[in-house]
PDB file of N, CA and C in Angstrom:
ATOM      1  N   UNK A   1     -15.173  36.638   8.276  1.00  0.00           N
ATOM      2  CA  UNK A   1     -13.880  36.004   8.440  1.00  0.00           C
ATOM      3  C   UNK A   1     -13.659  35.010   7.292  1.00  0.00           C
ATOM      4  N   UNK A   2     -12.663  35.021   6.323  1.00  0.00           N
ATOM      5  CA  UNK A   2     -12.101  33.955   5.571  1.00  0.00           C
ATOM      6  C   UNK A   2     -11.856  33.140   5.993  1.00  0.00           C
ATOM      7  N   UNK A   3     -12.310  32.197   5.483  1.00  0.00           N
ATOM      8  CA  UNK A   3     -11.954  30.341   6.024  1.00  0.00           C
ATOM      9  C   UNK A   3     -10.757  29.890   5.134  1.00  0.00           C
ATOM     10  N   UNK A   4     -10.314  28.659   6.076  1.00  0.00           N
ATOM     11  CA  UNK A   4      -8.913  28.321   5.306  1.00  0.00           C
ATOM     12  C   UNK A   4      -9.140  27.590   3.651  1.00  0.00           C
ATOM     13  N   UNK A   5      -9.935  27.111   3.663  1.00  0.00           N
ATOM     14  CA  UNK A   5      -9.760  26.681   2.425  1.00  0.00           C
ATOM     15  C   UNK A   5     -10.157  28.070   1.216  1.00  0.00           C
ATOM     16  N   UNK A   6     -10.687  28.936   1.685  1.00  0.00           N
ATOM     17  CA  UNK A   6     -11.027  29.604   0.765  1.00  0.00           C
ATOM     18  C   UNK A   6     -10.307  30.615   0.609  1.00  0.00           C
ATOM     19  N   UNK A   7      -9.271  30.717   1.714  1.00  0.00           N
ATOM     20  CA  UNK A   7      -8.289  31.423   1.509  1.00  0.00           C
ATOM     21  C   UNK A   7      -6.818  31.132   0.619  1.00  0.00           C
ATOM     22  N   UNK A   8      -6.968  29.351   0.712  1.00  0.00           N
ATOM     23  CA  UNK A   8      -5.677  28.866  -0.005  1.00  0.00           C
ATOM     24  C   UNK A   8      -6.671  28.244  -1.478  1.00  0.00           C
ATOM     25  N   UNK A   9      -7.230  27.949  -1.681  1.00  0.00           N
ATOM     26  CA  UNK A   9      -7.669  27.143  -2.959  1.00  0.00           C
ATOM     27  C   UNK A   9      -8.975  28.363  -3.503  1.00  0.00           C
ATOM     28  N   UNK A  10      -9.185  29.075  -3.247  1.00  0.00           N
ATOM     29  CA  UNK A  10     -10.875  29.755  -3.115  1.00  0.00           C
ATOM     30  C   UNK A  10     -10.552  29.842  -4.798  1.00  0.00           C
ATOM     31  N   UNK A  11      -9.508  31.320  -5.238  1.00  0.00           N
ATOM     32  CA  UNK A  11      -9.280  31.919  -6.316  1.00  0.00           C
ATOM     33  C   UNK A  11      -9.215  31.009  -7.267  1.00  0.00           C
ATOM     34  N   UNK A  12      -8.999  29.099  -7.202  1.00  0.00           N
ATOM     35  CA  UNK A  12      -9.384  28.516  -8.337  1.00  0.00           C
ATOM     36  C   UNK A  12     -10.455  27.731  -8.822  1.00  0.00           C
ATOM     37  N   UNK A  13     -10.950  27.041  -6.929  1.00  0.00           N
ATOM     38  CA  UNK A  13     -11.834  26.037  -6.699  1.00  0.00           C
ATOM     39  C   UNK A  13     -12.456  26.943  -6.368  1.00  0.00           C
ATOM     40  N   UNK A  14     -13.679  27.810  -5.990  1.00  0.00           N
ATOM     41  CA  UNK A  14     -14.467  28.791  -5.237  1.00  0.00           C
ATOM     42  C   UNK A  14     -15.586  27.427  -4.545  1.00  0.00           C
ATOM     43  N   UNK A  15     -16.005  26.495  -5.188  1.00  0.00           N
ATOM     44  CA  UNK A  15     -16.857  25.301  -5.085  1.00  0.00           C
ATOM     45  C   UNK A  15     -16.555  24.233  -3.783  1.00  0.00           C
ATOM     46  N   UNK A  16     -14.946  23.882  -4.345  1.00  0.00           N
ATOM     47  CA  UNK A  16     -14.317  23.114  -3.724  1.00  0.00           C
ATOM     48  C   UNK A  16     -13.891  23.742  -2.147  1.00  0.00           C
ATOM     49  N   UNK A  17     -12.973  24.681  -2.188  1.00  0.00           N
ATOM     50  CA  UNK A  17     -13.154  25.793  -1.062  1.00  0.00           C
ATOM     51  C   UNK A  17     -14.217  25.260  -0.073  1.00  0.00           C
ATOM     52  N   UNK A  18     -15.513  26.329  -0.688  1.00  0.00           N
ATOM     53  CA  UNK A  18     -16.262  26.207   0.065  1.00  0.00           C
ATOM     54  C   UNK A  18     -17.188  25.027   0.789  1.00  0.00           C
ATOM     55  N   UNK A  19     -17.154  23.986   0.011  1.00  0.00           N
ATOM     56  CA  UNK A  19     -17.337  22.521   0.461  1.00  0.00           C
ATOM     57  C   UNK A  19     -16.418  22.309   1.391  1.00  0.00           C
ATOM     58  N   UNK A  20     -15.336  21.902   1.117  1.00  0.00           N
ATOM     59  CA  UNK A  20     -13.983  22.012   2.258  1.00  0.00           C
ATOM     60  C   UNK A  20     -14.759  22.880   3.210  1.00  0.00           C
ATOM     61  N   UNK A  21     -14.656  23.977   2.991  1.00  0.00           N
ATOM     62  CA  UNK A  21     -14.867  24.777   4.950  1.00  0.00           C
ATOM     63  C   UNK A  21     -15.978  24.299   5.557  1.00  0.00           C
ATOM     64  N   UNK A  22     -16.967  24.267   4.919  1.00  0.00           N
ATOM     65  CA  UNK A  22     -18.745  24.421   5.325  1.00  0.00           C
ATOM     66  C   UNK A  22     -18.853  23.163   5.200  1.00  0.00           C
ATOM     67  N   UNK A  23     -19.032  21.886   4.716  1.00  0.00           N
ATOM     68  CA  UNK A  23     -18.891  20.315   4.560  1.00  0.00           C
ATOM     69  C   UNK A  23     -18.211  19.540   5.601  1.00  0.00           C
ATOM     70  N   UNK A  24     -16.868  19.620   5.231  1.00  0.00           N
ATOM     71  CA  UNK A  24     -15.913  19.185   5.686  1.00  0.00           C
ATOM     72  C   UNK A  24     -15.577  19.689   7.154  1.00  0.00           C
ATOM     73  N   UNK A  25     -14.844  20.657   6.896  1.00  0.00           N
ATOM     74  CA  UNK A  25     -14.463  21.337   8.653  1.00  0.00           C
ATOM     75  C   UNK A  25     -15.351  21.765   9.357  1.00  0.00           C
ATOM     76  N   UNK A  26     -16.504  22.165   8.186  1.00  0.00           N
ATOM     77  CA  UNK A  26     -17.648  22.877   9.342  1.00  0.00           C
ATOM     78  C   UNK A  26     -18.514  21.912   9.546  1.00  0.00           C
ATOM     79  N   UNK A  27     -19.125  20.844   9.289  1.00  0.00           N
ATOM     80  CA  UNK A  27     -19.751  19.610   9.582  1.00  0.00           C
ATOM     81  C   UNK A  27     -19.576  18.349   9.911  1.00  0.00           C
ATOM     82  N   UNK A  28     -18.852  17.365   9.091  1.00  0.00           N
ATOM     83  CA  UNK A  28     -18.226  16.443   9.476  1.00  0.00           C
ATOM     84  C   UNK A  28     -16.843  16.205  10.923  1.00  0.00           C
ATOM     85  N   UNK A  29     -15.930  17.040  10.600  1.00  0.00           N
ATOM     86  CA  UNK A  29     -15.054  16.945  11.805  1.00  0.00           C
ATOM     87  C   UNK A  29     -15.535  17.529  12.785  1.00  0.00           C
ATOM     88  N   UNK A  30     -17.110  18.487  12.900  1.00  0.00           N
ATOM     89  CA  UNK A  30     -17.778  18.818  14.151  1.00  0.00           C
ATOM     90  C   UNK A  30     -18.698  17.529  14.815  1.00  0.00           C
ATOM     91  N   UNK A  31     -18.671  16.221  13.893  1.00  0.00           N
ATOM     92  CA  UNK A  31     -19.623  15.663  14.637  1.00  0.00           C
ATOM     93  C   UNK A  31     -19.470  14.908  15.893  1.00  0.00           C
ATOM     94  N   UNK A  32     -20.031  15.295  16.842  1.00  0.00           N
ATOM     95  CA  UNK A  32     -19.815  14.447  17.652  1.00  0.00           C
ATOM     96  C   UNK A  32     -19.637  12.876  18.223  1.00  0.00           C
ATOM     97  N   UNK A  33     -19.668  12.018  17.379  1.00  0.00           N
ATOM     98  CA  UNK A  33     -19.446  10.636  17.533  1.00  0.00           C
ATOM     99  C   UNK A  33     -17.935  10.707  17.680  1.00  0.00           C
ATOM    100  N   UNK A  34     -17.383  11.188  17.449  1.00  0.00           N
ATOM    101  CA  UNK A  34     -15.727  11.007  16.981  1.00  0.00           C
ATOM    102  C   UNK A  34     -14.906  12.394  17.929  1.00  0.00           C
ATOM    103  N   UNK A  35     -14.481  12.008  19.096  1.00  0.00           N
ATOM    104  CA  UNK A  35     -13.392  13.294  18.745  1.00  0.00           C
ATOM    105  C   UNK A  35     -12.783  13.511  18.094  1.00  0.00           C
ATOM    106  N   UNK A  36     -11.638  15.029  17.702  1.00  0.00           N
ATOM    107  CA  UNK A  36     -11.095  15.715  16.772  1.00  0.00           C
ATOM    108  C   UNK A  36      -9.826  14.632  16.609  1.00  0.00           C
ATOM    109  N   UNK A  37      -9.273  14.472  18.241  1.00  0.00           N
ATOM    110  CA  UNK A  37      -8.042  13.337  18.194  1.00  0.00           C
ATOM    111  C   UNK A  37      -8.436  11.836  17.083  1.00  0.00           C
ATOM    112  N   UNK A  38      -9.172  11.443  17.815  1.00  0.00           N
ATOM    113  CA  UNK A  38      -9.489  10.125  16.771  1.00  0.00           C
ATOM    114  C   UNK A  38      -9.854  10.640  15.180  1.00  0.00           C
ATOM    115  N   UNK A  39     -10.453  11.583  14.644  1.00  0.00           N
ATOM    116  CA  UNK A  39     -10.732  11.886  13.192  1.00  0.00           C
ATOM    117  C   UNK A  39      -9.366  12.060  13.427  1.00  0.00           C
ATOM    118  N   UNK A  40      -8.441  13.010  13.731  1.00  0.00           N
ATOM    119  CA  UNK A  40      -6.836  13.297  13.056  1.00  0.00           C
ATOM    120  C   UNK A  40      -6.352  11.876  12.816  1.00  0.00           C
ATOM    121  N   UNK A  41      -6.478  10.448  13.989  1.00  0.00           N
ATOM    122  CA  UNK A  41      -5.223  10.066  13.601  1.00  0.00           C
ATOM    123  C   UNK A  41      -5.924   8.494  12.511  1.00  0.00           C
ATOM    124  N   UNK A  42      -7.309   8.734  12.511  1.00  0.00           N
ATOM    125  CA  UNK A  42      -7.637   7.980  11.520  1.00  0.00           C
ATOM    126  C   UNK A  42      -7.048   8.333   9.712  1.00  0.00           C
ATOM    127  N   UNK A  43      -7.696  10.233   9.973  1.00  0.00           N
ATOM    128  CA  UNK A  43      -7.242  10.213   8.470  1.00  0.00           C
ATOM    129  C   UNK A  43      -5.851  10.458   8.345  1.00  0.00           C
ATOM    130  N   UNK A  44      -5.176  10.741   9.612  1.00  0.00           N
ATOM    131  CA  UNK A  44      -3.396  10.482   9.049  1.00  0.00           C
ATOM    132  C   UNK A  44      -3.247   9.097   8.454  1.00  0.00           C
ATOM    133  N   UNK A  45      -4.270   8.174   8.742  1.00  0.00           N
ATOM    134  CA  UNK A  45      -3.842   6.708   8.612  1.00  0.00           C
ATOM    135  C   UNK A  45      -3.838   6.268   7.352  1.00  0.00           C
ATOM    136  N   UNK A  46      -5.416   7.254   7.177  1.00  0.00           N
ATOM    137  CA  UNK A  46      -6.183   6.771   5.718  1.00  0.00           C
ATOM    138  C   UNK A  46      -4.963   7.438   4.488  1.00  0.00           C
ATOM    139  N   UNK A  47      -4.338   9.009   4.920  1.00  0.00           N
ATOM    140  CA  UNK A  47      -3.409   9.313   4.020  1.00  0.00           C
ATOM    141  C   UNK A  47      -1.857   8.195   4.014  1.00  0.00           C
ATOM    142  N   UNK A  48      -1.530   7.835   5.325  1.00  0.00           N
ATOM    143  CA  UNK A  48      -0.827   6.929   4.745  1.00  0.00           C
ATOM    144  C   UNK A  48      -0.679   5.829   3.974  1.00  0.00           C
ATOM    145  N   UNK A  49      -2.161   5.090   4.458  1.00  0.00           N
ATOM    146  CA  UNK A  49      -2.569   4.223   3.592  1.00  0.00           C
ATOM    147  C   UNK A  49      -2.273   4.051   1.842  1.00  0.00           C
ATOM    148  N   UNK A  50      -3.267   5.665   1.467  1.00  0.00           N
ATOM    149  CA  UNK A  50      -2.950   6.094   0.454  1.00  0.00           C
ATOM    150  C   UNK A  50      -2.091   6.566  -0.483  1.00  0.00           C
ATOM    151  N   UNK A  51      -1.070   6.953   0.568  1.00  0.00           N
ATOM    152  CA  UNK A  51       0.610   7.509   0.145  1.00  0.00           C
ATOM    153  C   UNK A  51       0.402   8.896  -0.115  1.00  0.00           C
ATOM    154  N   UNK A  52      -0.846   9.377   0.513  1.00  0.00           N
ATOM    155  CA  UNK A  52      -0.670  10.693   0.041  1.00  0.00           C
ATOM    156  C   UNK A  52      -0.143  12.258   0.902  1.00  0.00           C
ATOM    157  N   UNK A  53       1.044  12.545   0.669  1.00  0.00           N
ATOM    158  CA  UNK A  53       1.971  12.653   1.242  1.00  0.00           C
ATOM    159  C   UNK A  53       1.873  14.439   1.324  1.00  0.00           C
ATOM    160  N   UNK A  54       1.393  14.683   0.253  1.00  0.00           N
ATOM    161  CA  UNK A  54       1.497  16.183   0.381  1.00  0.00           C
ATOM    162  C   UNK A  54       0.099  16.306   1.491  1.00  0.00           C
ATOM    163  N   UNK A  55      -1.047  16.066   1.631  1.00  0.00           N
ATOM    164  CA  UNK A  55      -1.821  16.238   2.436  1.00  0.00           C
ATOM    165  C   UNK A  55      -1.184  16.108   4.171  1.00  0.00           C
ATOM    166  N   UNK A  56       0.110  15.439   4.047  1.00  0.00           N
ATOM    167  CA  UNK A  56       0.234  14.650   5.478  1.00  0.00           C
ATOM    168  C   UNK A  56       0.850  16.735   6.092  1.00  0.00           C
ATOM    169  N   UNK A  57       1.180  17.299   5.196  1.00  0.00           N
ATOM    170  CA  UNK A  57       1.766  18.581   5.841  1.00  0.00           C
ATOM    171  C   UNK A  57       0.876  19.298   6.715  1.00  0.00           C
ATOM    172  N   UNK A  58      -0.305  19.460   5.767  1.00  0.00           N
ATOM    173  CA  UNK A  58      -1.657  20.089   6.732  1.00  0.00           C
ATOM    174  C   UNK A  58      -2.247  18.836   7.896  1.00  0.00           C
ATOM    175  N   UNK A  59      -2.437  17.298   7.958  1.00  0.00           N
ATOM    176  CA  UNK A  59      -2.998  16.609   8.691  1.00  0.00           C
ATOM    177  C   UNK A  59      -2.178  16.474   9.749  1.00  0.00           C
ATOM    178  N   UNK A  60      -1.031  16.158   9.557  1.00  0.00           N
ATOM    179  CA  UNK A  60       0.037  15.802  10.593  1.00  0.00           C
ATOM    180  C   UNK A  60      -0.340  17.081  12.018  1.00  0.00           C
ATOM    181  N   UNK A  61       0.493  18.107  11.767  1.00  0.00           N
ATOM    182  CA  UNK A  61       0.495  19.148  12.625  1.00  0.00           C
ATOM    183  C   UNK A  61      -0.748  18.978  13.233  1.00  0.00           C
ATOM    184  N   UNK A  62      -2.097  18.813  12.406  1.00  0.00           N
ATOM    185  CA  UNK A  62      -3.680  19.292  12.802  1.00  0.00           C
ATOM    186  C   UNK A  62      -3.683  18.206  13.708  1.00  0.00           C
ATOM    187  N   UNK A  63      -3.159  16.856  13.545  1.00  0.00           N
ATOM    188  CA  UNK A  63      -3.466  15.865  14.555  1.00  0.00           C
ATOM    189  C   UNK A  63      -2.682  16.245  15.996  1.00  0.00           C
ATOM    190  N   UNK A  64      -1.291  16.644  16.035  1.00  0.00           N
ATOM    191  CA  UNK A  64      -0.799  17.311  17.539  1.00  0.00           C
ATOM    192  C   UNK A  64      -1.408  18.120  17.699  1.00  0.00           C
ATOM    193  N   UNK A  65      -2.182  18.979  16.951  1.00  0.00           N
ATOM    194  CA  UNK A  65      -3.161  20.242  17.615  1.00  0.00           C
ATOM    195  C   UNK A  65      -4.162  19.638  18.620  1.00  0.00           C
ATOM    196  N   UNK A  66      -4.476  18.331  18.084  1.00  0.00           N
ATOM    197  CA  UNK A  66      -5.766  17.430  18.539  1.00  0.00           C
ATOM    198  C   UNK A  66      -5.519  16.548  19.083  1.00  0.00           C
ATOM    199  N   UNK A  67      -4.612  16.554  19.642  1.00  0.00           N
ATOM    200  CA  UNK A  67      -4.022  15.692  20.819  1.00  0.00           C
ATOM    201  C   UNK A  67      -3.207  14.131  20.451  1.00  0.00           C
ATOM    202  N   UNK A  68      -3.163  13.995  19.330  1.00  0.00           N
ATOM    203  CA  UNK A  68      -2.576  13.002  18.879  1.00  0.00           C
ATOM    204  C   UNK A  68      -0.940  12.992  18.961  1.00  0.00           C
ATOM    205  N   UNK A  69      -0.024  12.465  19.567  1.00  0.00           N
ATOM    206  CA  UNK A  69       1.111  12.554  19.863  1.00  0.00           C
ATOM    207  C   UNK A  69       2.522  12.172  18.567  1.00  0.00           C
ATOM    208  N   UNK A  70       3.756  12.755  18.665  1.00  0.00           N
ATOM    209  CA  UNK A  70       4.531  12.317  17.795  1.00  0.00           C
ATOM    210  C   UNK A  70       4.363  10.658  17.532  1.00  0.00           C
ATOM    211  N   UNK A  71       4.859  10.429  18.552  1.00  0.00           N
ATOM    212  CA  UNK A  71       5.129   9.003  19.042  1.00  0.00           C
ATOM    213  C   UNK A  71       4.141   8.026  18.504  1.00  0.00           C
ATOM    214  N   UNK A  72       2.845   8.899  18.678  1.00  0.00           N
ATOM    215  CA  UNK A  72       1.966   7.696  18.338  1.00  0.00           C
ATOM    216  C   UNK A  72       1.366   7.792  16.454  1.00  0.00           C
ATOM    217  N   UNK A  73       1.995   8.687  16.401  1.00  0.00           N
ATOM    218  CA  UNK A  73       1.879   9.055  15.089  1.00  0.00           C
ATOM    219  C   UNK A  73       2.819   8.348  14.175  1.00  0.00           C
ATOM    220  N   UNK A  74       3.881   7.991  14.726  1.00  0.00           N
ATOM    221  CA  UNK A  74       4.950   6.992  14.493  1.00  0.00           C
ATOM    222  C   UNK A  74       4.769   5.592  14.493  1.00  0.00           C
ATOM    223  N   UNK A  75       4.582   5.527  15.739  1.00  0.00           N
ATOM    224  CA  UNK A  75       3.913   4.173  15.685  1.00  0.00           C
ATOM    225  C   UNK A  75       2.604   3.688  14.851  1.00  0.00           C
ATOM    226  N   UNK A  76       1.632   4.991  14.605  1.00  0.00           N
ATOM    227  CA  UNK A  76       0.567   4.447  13.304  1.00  0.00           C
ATOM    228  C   UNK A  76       1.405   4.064  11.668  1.00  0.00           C
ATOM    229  N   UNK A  77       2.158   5.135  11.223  1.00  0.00           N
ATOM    230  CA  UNK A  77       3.229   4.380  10.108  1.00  0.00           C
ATOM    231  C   UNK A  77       3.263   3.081  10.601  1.00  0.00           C
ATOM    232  N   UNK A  78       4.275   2.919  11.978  1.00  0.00           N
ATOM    233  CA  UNK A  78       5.203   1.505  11.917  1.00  0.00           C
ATOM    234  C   UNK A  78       3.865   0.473  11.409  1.00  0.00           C
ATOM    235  N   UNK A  79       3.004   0.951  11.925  1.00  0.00           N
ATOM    236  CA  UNK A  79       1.851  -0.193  12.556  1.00  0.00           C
ATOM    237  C   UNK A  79       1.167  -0.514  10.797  1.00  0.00           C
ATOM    238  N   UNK A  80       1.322   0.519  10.244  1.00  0.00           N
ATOM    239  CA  UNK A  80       0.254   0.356   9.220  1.00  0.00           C
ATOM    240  C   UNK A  80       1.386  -0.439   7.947  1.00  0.00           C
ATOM    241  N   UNK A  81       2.948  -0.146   8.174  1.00  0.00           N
ATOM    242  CA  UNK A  81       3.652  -0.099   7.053  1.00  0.00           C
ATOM    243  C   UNK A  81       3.401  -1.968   6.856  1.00  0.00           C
ATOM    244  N   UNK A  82       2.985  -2.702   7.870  1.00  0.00           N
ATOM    245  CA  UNK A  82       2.363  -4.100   7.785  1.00  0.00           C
ATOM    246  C   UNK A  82       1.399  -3.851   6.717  1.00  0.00           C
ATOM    247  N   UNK A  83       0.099  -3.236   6.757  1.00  0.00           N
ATOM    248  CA  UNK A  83      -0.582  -3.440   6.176  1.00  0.00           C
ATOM    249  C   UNK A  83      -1.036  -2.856   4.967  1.00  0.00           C
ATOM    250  N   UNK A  84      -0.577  -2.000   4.837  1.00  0.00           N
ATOM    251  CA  UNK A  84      -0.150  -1.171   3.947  1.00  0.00           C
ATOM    252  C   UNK A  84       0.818  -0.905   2.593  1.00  0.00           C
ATOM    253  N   UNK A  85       1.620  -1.524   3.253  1.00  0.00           N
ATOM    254  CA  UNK A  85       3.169  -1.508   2.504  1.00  0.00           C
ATOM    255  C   UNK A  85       4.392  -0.825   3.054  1.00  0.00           C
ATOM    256  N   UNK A  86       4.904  -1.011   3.018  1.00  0.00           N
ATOM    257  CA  UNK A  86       6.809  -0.716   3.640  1.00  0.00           C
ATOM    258  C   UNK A  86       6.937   0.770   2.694  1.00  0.00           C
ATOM    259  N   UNK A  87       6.839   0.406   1.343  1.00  0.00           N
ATOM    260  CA  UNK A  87       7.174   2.113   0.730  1.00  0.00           C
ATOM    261  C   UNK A  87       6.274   3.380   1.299  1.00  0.00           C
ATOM    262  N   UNK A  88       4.696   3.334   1.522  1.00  0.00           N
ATOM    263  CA  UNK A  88       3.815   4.149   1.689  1.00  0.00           C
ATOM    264  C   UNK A  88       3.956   4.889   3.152  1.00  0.00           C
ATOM    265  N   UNK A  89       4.941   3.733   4.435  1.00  0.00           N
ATOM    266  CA  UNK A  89       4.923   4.139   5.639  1.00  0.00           C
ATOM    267  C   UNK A  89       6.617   4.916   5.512  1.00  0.00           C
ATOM    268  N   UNK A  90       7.391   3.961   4.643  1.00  0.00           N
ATOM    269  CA  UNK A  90       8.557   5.308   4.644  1.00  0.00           C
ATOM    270  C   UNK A  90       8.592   6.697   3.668  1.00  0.00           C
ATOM    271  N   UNK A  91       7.699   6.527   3.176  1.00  0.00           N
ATOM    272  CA  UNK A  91       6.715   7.776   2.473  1.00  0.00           C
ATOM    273  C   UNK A  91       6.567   8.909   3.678  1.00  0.00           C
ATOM    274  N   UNK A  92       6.222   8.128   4.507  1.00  0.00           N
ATOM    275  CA  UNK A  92       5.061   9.238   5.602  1.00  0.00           C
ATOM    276  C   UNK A  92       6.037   9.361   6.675  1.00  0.00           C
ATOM    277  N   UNK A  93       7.104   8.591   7.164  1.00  0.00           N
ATOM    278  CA  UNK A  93       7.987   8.530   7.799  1.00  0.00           C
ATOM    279  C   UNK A  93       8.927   9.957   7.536  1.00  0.00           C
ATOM    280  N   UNK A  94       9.476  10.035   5.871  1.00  0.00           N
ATOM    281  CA  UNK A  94       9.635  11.342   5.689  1.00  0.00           C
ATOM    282  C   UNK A  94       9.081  12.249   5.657  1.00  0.00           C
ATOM    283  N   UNK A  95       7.821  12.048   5.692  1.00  0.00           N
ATOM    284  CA  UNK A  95       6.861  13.579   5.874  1.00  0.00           C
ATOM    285  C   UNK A  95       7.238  14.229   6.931  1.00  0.00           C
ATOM    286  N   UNK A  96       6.773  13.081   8.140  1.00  0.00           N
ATOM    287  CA  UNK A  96       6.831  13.179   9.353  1.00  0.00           C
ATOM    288  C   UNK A  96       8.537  13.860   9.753  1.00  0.00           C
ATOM    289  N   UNK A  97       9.512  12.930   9.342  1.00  0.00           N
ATOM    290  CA  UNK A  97      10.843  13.676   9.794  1.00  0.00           C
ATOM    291  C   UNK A  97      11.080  15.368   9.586  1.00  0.00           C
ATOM    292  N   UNK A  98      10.589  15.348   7.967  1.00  0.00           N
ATOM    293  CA  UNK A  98      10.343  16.844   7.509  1.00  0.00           C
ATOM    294  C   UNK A  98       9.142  17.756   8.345  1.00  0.00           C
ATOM    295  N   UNK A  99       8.339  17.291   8.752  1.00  0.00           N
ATOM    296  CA  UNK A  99       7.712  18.438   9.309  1.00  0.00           C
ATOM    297  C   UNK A  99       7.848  18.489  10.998  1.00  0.00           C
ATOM    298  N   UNK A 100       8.262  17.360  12.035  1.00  0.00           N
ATOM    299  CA  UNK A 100       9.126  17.858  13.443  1.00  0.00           C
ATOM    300  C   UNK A 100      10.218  17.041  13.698  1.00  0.00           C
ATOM    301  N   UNK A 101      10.829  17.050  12.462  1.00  0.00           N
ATOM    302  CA  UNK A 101      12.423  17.364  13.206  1.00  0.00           C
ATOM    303  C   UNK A 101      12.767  15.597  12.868  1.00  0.00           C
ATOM    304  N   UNK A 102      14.119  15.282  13.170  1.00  0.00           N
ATOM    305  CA  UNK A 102      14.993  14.501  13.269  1.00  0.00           C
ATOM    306  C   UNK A 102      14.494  13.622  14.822  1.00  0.00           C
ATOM    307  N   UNK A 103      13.907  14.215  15.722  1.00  0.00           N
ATOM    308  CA  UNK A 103      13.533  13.158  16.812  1.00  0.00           C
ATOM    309  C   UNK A 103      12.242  13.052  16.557  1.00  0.00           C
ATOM    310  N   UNK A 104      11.804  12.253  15.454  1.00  0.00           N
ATOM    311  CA  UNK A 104      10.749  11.258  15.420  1.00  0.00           C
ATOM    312  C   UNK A 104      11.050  10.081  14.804  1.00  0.00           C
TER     313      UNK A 104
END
């Protein structure tokens, strides 16, 4: 079975890919100290933090997969755009509008 990263990045990164699947998804987000919910809505946080916005397309969704809610996904922006900065949370604010909709 093809894994996701090696299905979207493989043909340039073959390295990176496979770190991503086997590292990353296949080790770290399996560990048990952390549920999947809490890793989603930390690193949604850490990408807002960061402003990094194209990642929020794949994290966002993965965090409602993992039980992390619109709402509270909203409220991590509001919460962080304190600490963070005001541009980086209406950064992610549009991610967020763009990927479910006008009621968030």
């Amino acid at each position: 079975m093809t894994k996701r990263a090696q299905s979207t990045i493989g043909d340039i990164a073959p390295k990176l890919a496979q770190l991503t699947d086997d590292v990353l998804f296949g080790d770290v987000w399996e560990r048990p100290e952390l549920s999947k919910r809490d890793r989603s809505l930390i690193t949604c946080a850490a990408l807002v933090a960061t402003g990094r916005t194209e990642q929020m397309s794949f994290h966002f969704p993965r965090a409602i997969e993992n039980g992390v809610t619109r709402e509270e996904l909203v409220e991590m922006i509001t919460h962080l755009a304190f600490y963070v900065g005001w541009p980086s949370a209406m950064s992610a604010l549009t991610r967020a509008r763009e990927l479910f909709g006008a009621k968030t």
